[in-house]
C-alpha atoms as a PDB file:
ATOM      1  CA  UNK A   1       0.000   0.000   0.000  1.00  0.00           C
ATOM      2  CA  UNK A   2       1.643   3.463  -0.830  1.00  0.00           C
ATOM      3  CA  UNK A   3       2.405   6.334   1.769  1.00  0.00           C
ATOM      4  CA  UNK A   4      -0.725   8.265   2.970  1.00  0.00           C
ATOM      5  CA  UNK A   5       0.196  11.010   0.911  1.00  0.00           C
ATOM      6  CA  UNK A   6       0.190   9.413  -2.480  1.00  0.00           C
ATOM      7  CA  UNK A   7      -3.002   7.480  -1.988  1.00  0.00           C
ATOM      8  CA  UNK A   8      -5.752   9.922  -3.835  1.00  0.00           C
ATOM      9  CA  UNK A   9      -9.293   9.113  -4.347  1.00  0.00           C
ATOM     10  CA  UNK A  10      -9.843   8.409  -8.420  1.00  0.00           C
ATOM     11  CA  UNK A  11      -7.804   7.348 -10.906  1.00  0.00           C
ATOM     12  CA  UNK A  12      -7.398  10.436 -13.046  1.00  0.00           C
ATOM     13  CA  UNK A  13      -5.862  11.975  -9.669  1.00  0.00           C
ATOM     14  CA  UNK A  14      -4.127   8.862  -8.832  1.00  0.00           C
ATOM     15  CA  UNK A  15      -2.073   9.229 -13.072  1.00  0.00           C
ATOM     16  CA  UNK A  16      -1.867  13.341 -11.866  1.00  0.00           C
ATOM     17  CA  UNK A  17       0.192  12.501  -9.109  1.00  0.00           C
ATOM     18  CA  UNK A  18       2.280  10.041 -11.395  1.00  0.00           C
ATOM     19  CA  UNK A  19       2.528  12.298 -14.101  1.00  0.00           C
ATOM     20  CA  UNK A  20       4.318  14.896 -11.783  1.00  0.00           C
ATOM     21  CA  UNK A  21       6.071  11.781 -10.141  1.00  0.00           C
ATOM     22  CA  UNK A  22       7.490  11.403 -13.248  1.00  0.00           C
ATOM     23  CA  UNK A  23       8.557  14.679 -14.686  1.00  0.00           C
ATOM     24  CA  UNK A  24      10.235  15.467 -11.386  1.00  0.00           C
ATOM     25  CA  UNK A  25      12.600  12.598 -11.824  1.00  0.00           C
ATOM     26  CA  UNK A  26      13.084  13.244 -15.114  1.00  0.00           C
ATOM     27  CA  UNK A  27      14.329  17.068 -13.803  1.00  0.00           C
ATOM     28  CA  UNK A  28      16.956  15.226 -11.531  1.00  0.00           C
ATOM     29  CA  UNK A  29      18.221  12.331 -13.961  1.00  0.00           C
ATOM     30  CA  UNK A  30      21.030  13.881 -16.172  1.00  0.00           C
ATOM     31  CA  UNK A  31      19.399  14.259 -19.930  1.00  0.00           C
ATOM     32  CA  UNK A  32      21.520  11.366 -21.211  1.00  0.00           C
ATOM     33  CA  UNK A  33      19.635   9.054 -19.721  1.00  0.00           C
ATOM     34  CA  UNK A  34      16.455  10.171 -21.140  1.00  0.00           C
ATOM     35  CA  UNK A  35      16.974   8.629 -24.718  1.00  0.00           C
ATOM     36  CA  UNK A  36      18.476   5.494 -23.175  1.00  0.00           C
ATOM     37  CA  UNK A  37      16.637   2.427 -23.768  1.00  0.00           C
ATOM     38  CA  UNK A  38      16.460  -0.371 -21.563  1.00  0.00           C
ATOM     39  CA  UNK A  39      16.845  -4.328 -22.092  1.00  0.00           C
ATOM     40  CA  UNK A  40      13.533  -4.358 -23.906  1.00  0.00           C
ATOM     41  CA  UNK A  41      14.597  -1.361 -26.120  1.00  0.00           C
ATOM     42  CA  UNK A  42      11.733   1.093 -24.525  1.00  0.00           C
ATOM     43  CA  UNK A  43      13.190   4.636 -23.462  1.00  0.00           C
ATOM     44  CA  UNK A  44      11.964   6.204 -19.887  1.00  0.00           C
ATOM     45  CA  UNK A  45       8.837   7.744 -21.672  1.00  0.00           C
ATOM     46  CA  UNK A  46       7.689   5.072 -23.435  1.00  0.00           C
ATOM     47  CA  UNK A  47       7.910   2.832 -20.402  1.00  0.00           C
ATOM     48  CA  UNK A  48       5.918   4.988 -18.525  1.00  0.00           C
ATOM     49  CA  UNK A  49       3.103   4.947 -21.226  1.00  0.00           C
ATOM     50  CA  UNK A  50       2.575   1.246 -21.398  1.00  0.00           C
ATOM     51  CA  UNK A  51       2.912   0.576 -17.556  1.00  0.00           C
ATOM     52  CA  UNK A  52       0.031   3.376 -17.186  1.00  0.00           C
ATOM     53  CA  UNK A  53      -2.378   2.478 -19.939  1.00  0.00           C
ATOM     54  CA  UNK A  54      -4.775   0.623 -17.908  1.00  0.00           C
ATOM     55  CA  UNK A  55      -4.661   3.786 -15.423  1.00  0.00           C
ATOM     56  CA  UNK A  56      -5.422   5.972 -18.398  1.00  0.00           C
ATOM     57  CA  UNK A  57      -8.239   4.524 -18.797  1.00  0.00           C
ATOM     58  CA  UNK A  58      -9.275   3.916 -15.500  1.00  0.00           C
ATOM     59  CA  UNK A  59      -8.998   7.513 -15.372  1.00  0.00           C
ATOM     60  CA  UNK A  60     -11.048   8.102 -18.579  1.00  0.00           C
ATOM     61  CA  UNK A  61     -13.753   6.339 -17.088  1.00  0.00           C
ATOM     62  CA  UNK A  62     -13.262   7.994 -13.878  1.00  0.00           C
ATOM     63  CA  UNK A  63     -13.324  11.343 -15.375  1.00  0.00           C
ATOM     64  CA  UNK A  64     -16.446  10.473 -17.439  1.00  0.00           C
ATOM     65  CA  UNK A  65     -18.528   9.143 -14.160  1.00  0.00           C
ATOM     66  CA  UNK A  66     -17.682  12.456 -12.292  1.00  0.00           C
ATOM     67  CA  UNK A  67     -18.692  14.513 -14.863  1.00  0.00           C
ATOM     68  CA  UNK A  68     -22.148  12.789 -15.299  1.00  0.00           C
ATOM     69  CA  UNK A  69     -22.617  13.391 -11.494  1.00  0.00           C
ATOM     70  CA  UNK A  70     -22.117  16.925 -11.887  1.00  0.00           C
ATOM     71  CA  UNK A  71     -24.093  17.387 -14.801  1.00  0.00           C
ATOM     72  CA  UNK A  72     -26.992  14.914 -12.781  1.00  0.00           C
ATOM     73  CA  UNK A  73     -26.865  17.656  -9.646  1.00  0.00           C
ATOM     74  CA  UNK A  74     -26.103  21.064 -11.781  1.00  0.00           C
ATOM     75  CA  UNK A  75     -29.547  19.947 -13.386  1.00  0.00           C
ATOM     76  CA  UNK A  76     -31.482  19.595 -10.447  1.00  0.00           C
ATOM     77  CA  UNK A  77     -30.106  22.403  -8.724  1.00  0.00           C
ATOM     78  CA  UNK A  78     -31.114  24.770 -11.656  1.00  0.00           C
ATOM     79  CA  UNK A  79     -34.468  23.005 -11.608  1.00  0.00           C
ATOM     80  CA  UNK A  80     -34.961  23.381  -8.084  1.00  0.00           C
ATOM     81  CA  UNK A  81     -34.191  27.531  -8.183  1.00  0.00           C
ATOM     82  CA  UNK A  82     -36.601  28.143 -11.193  1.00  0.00           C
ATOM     83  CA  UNK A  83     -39.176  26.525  -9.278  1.00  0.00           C
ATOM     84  CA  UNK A  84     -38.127  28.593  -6.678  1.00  0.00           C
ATOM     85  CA  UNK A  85     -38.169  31.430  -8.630  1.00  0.00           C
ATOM     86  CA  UNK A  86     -41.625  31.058 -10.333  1.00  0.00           C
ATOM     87  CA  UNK A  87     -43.033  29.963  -6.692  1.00  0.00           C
ATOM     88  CA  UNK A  88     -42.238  33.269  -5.179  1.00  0.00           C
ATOM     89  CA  UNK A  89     -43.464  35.090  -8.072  1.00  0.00           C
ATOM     90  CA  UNK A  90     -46.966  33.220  -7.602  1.00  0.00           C
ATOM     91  CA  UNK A  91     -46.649  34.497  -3.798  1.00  0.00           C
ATOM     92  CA  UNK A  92     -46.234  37.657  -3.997  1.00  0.00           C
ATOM     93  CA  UNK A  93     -48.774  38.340  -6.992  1.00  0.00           C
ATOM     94  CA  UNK A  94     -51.120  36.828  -4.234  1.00  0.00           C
ATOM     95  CA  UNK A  95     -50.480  38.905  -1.314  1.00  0.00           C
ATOM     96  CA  UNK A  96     -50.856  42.018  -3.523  1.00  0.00           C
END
């Protein structure tokens, strides 16, 4: 199980936090190394790519599921203030 502070709710957080991961390593490594290819003739970047595809999507999916959510509840709430609105229209035309 990772450290407390890697653990993120989501998978497009979770590749975030690897993406960054990443790129900060590559900041540190001296630039040879990143066009070096390994025993399986894959460089640092394309590595990274194929060990995180199944994250990528995760994260895809992820990503889409959230945003359904928010569409769901940004619906209701708009339906739920021009009821509102039209409600306290009807009120005070009543009272007058």
């Amino acid at each position: 199980m990772p450290p407390s502070f890697l653990r993120v709710s989501g998978a497009a957080l979770q590749m975030q936090k690897e993406i960054l991961w990443f790129t900060e390593v590559e900041k540190i490594v001296p630039p040879i190394y990143h066009k070096l290819r390994n025993n399986d003739g894959k460089t640092p970047k394309e590595l990274f790519t194929e060990e995180h595809k199944l994250l990528l999507k995760e994260g895809e999916r992820w990503m889409k599921d959230s945003a359904n959510s928010c569409m769901i509840v940004a619906t209701l709430t708009a339906t739920m203030v021009f009821v509102a609105g039209f409600l306290c229209q009807i009120m005070v035309f009543q009272y007058c």
